[in-house]
Protein backbone atom coordinates (compact mmCIF):
# COMPACT_ATOMS: atom_id res chain seq x y z
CA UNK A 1 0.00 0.00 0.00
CA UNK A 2 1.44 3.23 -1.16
CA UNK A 3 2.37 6.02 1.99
CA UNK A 4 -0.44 8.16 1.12
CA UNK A 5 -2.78 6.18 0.34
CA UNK A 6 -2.28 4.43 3.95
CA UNK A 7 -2.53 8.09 5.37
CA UNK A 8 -5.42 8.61 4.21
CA UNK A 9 -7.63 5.59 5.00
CA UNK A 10 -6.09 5.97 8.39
CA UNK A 11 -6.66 9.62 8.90
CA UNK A 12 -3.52 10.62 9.94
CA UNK A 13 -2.57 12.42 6.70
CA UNK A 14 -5.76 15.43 7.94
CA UNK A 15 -3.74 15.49 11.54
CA UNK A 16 0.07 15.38 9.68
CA UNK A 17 -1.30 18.53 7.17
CA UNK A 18 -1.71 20.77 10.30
CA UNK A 19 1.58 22.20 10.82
CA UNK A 20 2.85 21.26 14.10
CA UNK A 21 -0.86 21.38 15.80
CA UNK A 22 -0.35 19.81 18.90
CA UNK A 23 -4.07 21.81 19.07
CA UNK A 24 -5.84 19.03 16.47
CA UNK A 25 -6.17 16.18 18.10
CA UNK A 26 -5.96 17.08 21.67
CA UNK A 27 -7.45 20.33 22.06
CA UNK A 28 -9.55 21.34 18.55
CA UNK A 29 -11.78 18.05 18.39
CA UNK A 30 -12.65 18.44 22.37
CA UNK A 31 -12.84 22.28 23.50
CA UNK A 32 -15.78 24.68 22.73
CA UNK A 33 -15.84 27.19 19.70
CA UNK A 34 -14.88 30.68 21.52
CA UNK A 35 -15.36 34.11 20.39
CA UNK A 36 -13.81 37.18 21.35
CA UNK A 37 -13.15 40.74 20.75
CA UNK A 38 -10.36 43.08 21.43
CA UNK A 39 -10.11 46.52 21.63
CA UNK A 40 -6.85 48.42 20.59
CA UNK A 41 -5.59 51.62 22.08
CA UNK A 42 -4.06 51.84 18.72
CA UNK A 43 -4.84 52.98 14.78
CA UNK A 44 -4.89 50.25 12.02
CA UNK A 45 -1.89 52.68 10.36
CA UNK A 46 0.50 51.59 13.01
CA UNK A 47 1.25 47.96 12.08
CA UNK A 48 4.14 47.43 14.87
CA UNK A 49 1.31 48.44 17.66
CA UNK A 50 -2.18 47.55 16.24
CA UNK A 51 -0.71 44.77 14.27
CA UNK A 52 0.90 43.00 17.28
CA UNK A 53 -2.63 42.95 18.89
CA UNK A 54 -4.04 41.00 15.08
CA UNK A 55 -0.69 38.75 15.47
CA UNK A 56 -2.03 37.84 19.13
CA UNK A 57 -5.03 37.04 17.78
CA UNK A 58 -3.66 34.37 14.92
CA UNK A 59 -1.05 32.87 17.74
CA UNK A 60 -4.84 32.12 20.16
CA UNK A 61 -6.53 30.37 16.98
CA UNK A 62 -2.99 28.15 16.30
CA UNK A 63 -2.57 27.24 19.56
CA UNK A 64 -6.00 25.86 19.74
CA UNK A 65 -7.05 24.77 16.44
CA UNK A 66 -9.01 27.80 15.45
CA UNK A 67 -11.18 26.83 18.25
CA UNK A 68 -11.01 30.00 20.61
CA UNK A 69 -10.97 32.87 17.81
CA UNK A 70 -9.98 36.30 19.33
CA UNK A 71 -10.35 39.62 16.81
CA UNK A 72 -9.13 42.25 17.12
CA UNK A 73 -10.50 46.53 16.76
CA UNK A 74 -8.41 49.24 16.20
CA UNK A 75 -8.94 52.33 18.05
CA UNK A 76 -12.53 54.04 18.12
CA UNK A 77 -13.97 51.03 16.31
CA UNK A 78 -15.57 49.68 19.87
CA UNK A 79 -14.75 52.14 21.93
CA UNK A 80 -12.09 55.07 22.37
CA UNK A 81 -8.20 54.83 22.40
CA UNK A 82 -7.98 55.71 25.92
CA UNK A 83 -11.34 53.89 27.17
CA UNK A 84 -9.76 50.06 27.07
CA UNK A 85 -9.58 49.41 30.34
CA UNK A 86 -12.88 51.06 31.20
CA UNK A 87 -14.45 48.19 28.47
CA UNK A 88 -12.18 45.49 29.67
CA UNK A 89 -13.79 46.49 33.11
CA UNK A 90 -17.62 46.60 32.20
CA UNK A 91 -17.49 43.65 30.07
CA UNK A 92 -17.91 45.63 26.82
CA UNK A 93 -14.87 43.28 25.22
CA UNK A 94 -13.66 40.94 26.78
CA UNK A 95 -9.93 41.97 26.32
CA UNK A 96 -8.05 44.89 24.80
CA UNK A 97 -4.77 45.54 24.06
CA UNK A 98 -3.37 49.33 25.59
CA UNK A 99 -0.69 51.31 27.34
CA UNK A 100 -1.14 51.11 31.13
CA UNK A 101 -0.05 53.76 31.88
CA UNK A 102 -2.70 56.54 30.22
CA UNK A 103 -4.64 55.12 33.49
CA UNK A 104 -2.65 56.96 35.75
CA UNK A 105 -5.42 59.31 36.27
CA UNK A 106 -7.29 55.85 38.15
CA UNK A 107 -4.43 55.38 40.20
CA UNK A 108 -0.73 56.05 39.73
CA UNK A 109 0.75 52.69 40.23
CA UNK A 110 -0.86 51.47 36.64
CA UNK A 111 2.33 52.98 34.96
CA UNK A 112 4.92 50.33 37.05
CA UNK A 113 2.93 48.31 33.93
CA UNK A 114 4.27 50.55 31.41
CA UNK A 115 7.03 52.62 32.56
CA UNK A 116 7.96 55.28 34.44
CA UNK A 117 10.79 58.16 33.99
CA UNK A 118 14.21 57.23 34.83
CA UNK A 119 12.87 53.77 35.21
CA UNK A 120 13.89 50.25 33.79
CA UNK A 121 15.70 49.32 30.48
CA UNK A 122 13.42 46.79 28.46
CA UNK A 123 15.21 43.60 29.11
CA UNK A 124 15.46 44.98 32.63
CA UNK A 125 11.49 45.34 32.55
CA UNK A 126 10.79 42.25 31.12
CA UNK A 127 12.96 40.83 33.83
CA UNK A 128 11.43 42.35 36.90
CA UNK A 129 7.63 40.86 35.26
CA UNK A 130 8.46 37.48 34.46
CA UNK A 131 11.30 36.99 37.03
CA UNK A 132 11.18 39.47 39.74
CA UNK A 133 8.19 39.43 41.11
CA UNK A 134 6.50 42.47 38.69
CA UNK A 135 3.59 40.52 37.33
CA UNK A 136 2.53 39.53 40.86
CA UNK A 137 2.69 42.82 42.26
CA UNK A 138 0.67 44.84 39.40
CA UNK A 139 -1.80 41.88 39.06
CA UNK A 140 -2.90 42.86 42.49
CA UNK A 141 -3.81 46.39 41.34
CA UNK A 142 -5.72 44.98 38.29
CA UNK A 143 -7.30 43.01 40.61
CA UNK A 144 -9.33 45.94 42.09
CA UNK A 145 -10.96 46.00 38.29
CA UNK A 146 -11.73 42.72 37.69
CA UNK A 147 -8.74 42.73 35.31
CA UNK A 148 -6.13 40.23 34.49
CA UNK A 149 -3.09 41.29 32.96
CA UNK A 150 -0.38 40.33 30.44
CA UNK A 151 3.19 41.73 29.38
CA UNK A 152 2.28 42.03 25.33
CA UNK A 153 4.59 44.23 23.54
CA UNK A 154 7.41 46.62 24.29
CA UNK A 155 8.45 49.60 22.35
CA UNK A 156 11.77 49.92 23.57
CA UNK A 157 13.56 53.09 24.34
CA UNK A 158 11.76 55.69 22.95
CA UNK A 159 12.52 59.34 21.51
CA UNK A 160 12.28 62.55 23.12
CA UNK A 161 9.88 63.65 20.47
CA UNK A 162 9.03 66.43 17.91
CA UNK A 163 9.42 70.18 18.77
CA UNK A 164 8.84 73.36 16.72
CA UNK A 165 11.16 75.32 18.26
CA UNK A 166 14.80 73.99 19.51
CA UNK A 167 14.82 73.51 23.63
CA UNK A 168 18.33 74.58 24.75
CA UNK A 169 17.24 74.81 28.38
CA UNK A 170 14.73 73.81 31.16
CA UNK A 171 13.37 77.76 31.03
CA UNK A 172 12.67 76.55 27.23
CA UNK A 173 10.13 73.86 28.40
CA UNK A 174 8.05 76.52 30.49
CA UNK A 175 4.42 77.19 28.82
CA UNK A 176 5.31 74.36 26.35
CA UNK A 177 1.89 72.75 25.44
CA UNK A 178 3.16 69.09 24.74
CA UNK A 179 1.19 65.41 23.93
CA UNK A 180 2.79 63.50 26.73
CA UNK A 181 0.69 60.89 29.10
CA UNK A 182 0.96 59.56 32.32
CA UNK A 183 3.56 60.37 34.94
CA UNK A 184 5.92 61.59 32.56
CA UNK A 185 3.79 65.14 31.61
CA UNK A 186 3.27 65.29 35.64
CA UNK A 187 7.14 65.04 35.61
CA UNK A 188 7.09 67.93 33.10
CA UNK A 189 4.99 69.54 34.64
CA UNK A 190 7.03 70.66 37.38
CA UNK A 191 9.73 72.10 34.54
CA UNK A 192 6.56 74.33 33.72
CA UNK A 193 5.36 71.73 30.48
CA UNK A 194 1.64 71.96 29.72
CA UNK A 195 1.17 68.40 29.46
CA UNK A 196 -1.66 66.88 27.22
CA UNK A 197 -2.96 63.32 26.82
CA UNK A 198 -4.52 63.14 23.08
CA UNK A 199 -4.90 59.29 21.38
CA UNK A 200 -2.15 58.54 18.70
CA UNK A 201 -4.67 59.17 15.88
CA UNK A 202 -5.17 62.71 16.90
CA UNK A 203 -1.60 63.43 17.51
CA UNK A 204 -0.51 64.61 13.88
CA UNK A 205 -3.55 67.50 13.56
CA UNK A 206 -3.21 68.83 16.98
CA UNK A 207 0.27 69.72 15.83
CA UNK A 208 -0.57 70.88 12.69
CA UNK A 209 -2.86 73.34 14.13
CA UNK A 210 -0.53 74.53 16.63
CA UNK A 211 -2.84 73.05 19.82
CA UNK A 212 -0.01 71.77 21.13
CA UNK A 213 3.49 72.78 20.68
CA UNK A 214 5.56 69.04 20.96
CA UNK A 215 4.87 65.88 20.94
CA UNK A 216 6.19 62.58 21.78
CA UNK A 217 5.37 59.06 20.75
CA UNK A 218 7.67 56.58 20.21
CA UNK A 219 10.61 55.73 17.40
CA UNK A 220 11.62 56.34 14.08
CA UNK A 221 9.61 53.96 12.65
CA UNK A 222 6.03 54.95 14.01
CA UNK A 223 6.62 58.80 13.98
CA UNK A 224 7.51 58.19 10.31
CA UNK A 225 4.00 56.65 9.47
CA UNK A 226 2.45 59.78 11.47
CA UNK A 227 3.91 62.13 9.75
CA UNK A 228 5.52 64.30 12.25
CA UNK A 229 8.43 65.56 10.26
CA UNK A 230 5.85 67.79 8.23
CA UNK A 231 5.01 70.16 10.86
CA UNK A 232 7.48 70.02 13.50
CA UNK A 233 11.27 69.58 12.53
CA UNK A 234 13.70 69.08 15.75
CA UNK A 235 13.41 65.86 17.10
CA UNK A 236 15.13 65.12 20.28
CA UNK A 237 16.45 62.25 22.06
CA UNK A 238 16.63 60.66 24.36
CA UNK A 239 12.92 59.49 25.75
CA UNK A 240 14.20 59.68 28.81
CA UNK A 241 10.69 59.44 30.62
CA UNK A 242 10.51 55.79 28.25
CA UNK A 243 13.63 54.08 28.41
CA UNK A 244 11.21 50.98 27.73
CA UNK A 245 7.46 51.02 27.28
CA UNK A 246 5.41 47.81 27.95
CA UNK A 247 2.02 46.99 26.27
CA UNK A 248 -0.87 44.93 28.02
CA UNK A 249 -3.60 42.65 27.29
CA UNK A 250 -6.45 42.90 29.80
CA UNK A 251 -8.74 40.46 30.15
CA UNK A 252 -11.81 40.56 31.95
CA UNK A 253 -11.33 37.99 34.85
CA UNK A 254 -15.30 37.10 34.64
CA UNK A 255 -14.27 35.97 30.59
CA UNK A 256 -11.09 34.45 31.71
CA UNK A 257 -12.14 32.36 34.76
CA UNK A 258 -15.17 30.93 32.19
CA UNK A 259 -12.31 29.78 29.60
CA UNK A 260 -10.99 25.94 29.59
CA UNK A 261 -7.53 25.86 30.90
CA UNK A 262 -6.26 25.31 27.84
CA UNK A 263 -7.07 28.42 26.38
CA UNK A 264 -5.93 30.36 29.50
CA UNK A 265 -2.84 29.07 28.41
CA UNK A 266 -2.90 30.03 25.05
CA UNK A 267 -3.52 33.37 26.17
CA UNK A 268 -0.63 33.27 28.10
CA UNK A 269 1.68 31.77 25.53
CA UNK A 270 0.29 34.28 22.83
CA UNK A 271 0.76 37.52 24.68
CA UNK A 272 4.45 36.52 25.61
CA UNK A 273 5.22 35.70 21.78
CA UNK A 274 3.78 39.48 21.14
CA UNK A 275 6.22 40.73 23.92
CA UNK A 276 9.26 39.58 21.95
CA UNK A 277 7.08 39.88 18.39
CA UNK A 278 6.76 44.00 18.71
CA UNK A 279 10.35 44.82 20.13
CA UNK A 280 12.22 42.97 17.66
CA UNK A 281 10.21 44.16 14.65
CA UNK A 282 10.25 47.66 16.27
CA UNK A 283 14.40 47.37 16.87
CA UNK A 284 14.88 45.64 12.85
CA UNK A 285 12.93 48.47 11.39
CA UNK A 286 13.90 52.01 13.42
CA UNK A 287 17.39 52.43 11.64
CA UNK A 288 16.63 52.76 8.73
CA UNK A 289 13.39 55.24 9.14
CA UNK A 290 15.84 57.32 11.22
CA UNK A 291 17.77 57.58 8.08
CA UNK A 292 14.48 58.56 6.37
CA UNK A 293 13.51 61.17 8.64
CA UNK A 294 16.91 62.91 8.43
CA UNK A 295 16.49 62.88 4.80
CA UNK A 296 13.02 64.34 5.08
CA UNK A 297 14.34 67.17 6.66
CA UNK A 298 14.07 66.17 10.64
CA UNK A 299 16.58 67.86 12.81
CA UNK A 300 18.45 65.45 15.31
CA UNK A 301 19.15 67.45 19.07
CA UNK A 302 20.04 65.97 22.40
CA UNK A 303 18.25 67.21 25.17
CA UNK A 304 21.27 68.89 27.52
CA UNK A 305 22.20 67.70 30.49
CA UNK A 306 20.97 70.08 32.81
CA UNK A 307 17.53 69.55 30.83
CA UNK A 308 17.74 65.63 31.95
CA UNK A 309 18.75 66.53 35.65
CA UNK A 310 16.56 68.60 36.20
CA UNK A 311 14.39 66.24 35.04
CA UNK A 312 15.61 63.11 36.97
CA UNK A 313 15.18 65.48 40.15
CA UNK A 314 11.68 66.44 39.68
CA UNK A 315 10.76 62.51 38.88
CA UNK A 316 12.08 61.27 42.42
CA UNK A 317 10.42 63.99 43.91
CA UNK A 318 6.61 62.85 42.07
CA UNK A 319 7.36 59.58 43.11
CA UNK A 320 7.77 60.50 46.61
CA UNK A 321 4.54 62.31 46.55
CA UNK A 322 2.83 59.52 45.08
CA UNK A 323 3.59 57.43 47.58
CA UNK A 324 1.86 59.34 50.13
CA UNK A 325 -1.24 59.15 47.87
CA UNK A 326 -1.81 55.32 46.45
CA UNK A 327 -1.23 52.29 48.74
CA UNK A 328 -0.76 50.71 45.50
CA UNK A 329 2.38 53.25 44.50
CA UNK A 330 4.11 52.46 47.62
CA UNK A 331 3.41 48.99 47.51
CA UNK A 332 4.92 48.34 44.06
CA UNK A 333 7.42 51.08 44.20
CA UNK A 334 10.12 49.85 47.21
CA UNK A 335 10.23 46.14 45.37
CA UNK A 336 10.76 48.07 42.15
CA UNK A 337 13.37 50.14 43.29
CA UNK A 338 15.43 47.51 44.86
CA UNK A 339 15.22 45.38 41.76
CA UNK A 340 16.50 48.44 39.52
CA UNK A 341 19.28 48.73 41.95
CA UNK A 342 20.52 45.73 41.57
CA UNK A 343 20.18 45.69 37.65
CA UNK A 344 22.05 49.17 37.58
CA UNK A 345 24.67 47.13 38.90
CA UNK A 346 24.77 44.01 37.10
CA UNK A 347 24.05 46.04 33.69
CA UNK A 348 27.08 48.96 34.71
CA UNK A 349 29.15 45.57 34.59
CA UNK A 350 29.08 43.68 31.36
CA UNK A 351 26.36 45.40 29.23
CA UNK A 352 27.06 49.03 29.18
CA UNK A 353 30.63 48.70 29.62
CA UNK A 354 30.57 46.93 26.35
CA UNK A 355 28.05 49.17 24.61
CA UNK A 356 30.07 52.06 25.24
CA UNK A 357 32.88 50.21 23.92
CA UNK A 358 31.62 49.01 20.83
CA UNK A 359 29.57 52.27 19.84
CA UNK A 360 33.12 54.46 20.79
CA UNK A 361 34.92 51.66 17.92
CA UNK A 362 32.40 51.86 15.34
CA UNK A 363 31.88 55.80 15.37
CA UNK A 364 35.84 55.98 15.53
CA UNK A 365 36.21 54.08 12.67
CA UNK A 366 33.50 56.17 10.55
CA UNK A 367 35.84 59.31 10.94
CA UNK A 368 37.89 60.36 8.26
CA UNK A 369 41.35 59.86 8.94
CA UNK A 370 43.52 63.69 9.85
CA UNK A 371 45.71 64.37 7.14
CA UNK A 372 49.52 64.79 7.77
């Protein structure tokens, strides 16, 4: 009897044609069909942010045999950019897919989720979730909402932003009406920033029309799609209020109790395949838009020193206050700090002693040689 023929009187040649499902036979043929929907913070136009949350969605339906089938909304489709968690909570969707920290404004401590100024690099952030106790401690905030978190995406490091006007020093920030959420505009604010929270969709024409004067988002790559270049020129670096920026998928806990273990899982496994998925396609592809931008006409400036002290000085201060104002802040925030501590030190060590060295060689080697 010929191989395929055999195969297919048997009926293994259906199970061998789905690649790798360890979801057919077990899972598929035995668990419930599942729909859900998710809600995106994020426009269809950015395909790093909005399409990590469809990529989540096709990792759920592979790891279970198209049986639980997840899709995903960009931003305003269900509800608002900055109304996710508000959904998530009610029971609108079932999950969404957002920033923690524009939730701030709720309580404080949702940014640990995120980032926060001066805060965590983001291997050192992915570290202090899955290995240092993060995930625990901010799952006991989301608690309070009937919420169940998961780390889904990181930008990485992120730019300082797009200004009209060059920013030489901190009296330069005073009156400055800029898009910036979360605890980093109430860090600005104390440098005299006007700080304003406006959904990445409505970013570009609030520029335009000169309601605010600056903006930040987050790379090369994204700010390219936007369009920022067009109407504001200097863009400066470093994000230092984003030295990593974390994404989340909340999940109703209601929804997520009522799932078969199985697809708890596959949430699980899903969301931490669109952690690494978004910061590797976000560090492959900024490069080369940099490039772009410069030839577009965008203006590369470092913000000063004394900019980023003063800075770093008002951000320990905030979080000082804060902790006087949300149990949840000064829970979270001694754990964190101890755990950044120690990374400083490791990282001080091998990593940034050899990414100094390296960047030093390469930019040496770039300069034209002095003639004799």
């Amino acid at each position: 009897m010929q191989r395929r023929d055999f195969l297919k009187k048997t009926g293994l040649g259906a199970a061998a044609g789905v690649a790798g499902t360890l979801a057919a036979p077990a899972i598929a043929q035995s668990q419930p069909t599942i729909q859900w929907r998710l809600a995106s913070s994020f426009p269809k136009s950015l395909d790093t942010l909005f399409g990590t949350a469809e990529y989540f969605c096709q990792r759920v339906a592979q790891l279970t045999g198209n049986r639980f089938q997840i899709r995903a909304f960009a931003a305003g489709e269900i509800v608002p950019a900055l109304q996710v968690l508000d959904a998530v909570q009610n029971g609108t969707i079932e999950c969404g897919q957002t920033a923690s920290y524009y939730y701030v404004g709720k309580d404080p401590a949702f940014a640990f989720d995120t980032t926060i100024p001066f805060g965590l690099t983001t291997r050192q952030h992915n570290a202090w979730l899955y290995a240092g106790g993060g995930l625990k401690l901010i799952r006991e905030l989301y608690k309070d909402y009937g919420i169940v978190n998961f780390p889904a995406g990181n930008t990485g490091a992120q730019m300082g932003g797009w200004f009209r006007k060059e920013i030489k020093t901190v009296e330069d920030l005073k009156g400055l009406k800029m898009r910036i959420p979360g605890l980093q505009g109430q860090m600005l604010a104390k440098l005299g920033v006007v700080p304003q929270q406006i959904a990445g969709g409505e970013i570009y024409t609030a520029l335009e029309r000169g309601t605010i004067d600056a903006t930040e988002w987050v790379g090369p790559y994204d700010d390219e799609k936007l369009g920022f270049v067009k109407v504001a020129k200097y863009y400066y670096y470093p994000g230092f209020w984003e030295g990593t920026a974390g994404l989340s998928h909340l999940v109703n806990q209601k929804a997520y109790d009522a799932l078969p273990a199985e697809y708890k899982a596959a949430i699980e496994v899903a969301s931490a395949d669109a952690n690494v998925h978004m910061t590797t396609q976000y560090d492959a592809r900024n490069a080369d838009a940099l490039r772009r931008l410069v030839a577009q006409g965008a203006q590369l400036r470092a913000f000063s020193r004394p900019i980023m002290q003063a800075a770093h000085k008002a951000a320990f201060e905030l979080y000082d206050e804060l902790a006087a104002k949300s149990p949840h802040w000064k829970r979270i925030y001694g754990p964190w700090s101890k755990f950044r501590d120690d990374q400083y030190l490791w990282f001080r060590v091998a990593e940034n002693t050899f990414e100094n060295f390296v960047y030093a060689q390469r930019a040496a080697s770039r300069r034209p040689a002095k003639k004799k």
